[in-house]
Protein backbone atom coordinates (compact mmCIF):
# COMPACT_ATOMS: atom_id res chain seq x y z
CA UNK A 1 -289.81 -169.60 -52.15
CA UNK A 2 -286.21 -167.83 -51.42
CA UNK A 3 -283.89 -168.65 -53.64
CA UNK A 4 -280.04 -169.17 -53.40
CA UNK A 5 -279.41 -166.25 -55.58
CA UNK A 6 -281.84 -164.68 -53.33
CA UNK A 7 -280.08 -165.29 -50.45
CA UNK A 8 -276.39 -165.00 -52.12
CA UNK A 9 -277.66 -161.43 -52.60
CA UNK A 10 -279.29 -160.71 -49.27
CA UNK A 11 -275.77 -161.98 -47.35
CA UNK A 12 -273.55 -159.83 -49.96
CA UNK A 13 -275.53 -156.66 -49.49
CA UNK A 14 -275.39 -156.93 -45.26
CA UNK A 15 -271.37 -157.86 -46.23
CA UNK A 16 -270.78 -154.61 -48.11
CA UNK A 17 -272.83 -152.80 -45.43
CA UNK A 18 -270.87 -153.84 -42.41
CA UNK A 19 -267.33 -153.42 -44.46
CA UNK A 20 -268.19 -150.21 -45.67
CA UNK A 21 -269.24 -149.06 -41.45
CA UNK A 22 -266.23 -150.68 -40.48
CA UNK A 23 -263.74 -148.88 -42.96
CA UNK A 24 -265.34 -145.78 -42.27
CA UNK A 25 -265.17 -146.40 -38.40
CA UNK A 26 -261.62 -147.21 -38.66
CA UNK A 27 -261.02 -143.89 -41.10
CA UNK A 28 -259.48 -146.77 -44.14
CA UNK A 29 -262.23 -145.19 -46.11
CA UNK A 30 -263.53 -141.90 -47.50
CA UNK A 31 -267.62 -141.13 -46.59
CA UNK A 32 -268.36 -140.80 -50.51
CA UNK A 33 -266.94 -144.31 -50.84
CA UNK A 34 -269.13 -145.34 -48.09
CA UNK A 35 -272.23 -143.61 -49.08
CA UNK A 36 -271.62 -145.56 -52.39
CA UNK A 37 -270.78 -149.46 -51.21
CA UNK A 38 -273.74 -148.37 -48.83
CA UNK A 39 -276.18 -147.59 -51.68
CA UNK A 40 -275.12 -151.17 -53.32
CA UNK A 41 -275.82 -152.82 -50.07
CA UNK A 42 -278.86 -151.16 -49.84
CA UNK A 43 -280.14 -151.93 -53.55
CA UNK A 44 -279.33 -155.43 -53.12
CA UNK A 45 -281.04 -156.17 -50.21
CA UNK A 46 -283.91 -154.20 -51.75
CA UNK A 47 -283.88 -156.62 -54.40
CA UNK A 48 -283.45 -159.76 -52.71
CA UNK A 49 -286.58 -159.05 -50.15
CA UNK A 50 -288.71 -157.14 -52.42
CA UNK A 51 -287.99 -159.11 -55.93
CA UNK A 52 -290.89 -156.90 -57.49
CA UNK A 53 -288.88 -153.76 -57.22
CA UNK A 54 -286.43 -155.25 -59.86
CA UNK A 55 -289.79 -156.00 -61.84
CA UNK A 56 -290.90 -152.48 -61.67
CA UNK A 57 -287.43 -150.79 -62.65
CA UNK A 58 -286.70 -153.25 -65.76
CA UNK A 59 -290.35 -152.23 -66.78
CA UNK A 60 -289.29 -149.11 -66.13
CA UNK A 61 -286.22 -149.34 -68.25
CA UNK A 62 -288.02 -151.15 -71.01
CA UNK A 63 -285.65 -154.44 -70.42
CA UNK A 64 -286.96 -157.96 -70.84
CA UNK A 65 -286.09 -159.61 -67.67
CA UNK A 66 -285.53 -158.17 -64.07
CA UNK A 67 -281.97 -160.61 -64.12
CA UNK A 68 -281.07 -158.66 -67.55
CA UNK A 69 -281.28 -154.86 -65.98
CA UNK A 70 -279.64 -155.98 -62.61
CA UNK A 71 -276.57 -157.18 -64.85
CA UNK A 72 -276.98 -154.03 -66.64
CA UNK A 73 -276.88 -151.97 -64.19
CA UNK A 74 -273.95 -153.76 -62.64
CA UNK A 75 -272.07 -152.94 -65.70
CA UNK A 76 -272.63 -149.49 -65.45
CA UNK A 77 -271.56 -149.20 -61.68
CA UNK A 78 -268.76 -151.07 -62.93
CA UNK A 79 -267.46 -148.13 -66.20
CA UNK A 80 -267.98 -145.65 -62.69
CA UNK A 81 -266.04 -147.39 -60.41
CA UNK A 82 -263.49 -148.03 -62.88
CA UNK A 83 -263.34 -144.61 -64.04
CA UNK A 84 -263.11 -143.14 -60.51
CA UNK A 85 -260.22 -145.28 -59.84
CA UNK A 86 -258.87 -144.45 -62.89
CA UNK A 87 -259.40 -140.91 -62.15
CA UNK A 88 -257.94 -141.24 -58.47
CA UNK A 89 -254.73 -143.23 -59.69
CA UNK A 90 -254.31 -140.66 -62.30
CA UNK A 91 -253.94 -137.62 -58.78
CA UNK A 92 -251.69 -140.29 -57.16
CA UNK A 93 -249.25 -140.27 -60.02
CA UNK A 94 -249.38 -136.10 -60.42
CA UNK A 95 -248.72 -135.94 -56.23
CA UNK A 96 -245.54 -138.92 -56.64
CA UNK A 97 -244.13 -136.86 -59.74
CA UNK A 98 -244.35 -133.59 -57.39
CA UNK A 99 -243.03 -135.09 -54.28
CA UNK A 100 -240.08 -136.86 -56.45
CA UNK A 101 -239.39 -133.58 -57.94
CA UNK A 102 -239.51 -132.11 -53.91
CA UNK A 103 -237.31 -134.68 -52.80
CA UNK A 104 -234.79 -134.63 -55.63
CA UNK A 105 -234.27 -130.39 -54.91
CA UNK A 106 -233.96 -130.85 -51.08
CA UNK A 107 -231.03 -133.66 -51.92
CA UNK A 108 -229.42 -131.02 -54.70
CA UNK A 109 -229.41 -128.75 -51.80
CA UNK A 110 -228.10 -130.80 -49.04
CA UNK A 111 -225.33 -132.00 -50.90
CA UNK A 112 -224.49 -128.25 -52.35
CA UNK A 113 -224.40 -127.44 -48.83
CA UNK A 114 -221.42 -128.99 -47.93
């Protein structure tokens, strides 16, 4: 019997599929961002057709229930994605600082000019 979590999962895997193509397609997104909102896709459909997979990894994992490692997982990919956009914010700020710096010397100049 499917399940709505089942098919809550299936829909939001093909969603993060197609945006991820779509972003790429339209060059809004960077491939290793795609190759990773493609891998989540891909592991939740995985887990919403084959449920036993999720059986087989939290056995793997030593966890109690399948629903317990999927959340714990999520968690994980979470501390990444937070950290990479931590990480990524933290280059933005270094390149604003530099082009601030840039554009405060070109006005020193322009108005030493004259």
């Amino acid at each position: 019997m499917v399940s709505i979590i089942n098919v809550a999962g299936f829909l939001l895997g093909c969603y993060f599929l197609l945006q991820s193509y779509l972003l790429v397609k339209e060059k809004k997104e960077e491939v290793t961002d795609f190759l990773a909102w493609s891998i989540i896709g891909l592991s939740l459909l995985v887990l919403t057709v084959v449920p036993q997979v999720g059986d087989a990894l939290a056995s793997y994992l030593r966890i109690s229930t399948r629903a317990n490692t999927i959340f714990g997982l999520a968690i994980f990919l979470l501390y990444l994605i937070i950290f990479r956009m931590n990480t990524l914010n933290r280059n933005l700020y270094r390149q604003i600082s530099v082009l601030n710096e840039e554009i405060a010397l070109l006005k020193y100049e322009r108005e030493n000019r004259k």
